[in-house]
C-alpha atoms as a PDB file:
ATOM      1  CA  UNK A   1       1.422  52.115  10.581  1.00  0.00           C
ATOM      2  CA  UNK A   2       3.230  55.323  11.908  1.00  0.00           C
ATOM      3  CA  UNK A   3       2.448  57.432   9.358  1.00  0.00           C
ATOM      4  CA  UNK A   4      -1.299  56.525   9.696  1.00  0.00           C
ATOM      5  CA  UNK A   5      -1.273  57.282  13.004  1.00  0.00           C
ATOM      6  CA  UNK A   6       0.366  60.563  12.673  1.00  0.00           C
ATOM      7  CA  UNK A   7      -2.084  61.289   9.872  1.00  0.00           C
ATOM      8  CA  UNK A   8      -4.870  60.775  12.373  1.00  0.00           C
ATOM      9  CA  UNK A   9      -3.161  63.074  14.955  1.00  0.00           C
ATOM     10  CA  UNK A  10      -1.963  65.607  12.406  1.00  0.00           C
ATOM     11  CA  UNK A  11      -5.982  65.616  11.025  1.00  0.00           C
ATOM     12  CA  UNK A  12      -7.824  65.801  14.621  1.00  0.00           C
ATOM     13  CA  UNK A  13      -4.983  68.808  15.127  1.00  0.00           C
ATOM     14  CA  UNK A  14      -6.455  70.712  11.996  1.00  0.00           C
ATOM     15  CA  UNK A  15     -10.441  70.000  12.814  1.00  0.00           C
ATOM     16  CA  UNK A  16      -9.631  71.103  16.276  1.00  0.00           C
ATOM     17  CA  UNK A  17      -7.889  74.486  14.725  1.00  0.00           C
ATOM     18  CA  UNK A  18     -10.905  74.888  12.207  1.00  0.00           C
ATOM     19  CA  UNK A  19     -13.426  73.999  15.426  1.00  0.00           C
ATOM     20  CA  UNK A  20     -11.841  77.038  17.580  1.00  0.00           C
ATOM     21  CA  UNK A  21     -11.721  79.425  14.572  1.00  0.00           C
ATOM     22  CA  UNK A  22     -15.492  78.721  13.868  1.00  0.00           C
ATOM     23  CA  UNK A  23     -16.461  79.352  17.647  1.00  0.00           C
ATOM     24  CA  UNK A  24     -13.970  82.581  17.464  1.00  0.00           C
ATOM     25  CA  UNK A  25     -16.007  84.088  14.637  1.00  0.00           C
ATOM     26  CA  UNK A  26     -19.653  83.007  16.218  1.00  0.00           C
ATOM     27  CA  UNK A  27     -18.303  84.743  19.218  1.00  0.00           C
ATOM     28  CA  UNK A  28     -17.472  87.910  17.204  1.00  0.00           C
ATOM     29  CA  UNK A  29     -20.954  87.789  15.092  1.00  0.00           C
ATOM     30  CA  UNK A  30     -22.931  87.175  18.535  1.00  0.00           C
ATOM     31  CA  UNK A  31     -21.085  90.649  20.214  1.00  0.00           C
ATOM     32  CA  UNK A  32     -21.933  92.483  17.228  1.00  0.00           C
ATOM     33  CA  UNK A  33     -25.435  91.584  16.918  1.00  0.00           C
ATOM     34  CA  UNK A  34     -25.316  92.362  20.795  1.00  0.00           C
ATOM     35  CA  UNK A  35     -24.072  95.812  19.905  1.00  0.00           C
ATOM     36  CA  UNK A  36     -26.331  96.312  17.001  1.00  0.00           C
ATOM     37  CA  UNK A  37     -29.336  96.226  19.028  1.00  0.00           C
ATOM     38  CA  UNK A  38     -27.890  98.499  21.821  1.00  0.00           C
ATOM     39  CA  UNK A  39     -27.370 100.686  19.159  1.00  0.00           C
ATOM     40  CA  UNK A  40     -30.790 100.322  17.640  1.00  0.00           C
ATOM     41  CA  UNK A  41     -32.459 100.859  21.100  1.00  0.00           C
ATOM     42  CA  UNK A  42     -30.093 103.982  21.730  1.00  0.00           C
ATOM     43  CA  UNK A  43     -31.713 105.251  18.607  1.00  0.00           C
ATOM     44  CA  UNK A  44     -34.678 104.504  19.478  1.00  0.00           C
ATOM     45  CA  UNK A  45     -34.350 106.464  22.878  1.00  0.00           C
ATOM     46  CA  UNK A  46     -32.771 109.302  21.230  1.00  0.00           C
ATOM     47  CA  UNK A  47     -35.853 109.322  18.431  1.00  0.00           C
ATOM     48  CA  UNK A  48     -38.506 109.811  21.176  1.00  0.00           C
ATOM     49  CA  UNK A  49     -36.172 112.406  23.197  1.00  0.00           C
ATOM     50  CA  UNK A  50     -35.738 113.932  19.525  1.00  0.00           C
ATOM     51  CA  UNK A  51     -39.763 114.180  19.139  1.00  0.00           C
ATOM     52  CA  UNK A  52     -40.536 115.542  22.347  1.00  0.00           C
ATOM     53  CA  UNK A  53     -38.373 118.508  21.878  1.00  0.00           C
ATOM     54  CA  UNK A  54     -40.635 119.553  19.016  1.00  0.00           C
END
């Protein structure tokens, strides 16, 4: 019976683990999409400045 139990504990350990690695990376991928569109409007911005010099 103790080794089940510490194969329950020792398995809610490692979904926990995979749990916070999966919200670390969602947390990455949801700042770079922010910065990808920052960048995209800063492109845009710097397009229409671009075109009115001409």
């Amino acid at each position: 019976m103790p080794d089940l139990i510490h194969d329950l504990v020792n398995d809610r350990i490692q979904t926990l683990h995979r749990e916070a690695a999966e919200q670390r990376l969602i947390l990455r991928l949801s700042r770079v999409e922010r910065a990808r569109r920052r960048v995209d409007r800063a492109n845009d911005r710097l397009r229409v400045a671009l075109s009115r010099q001409v």
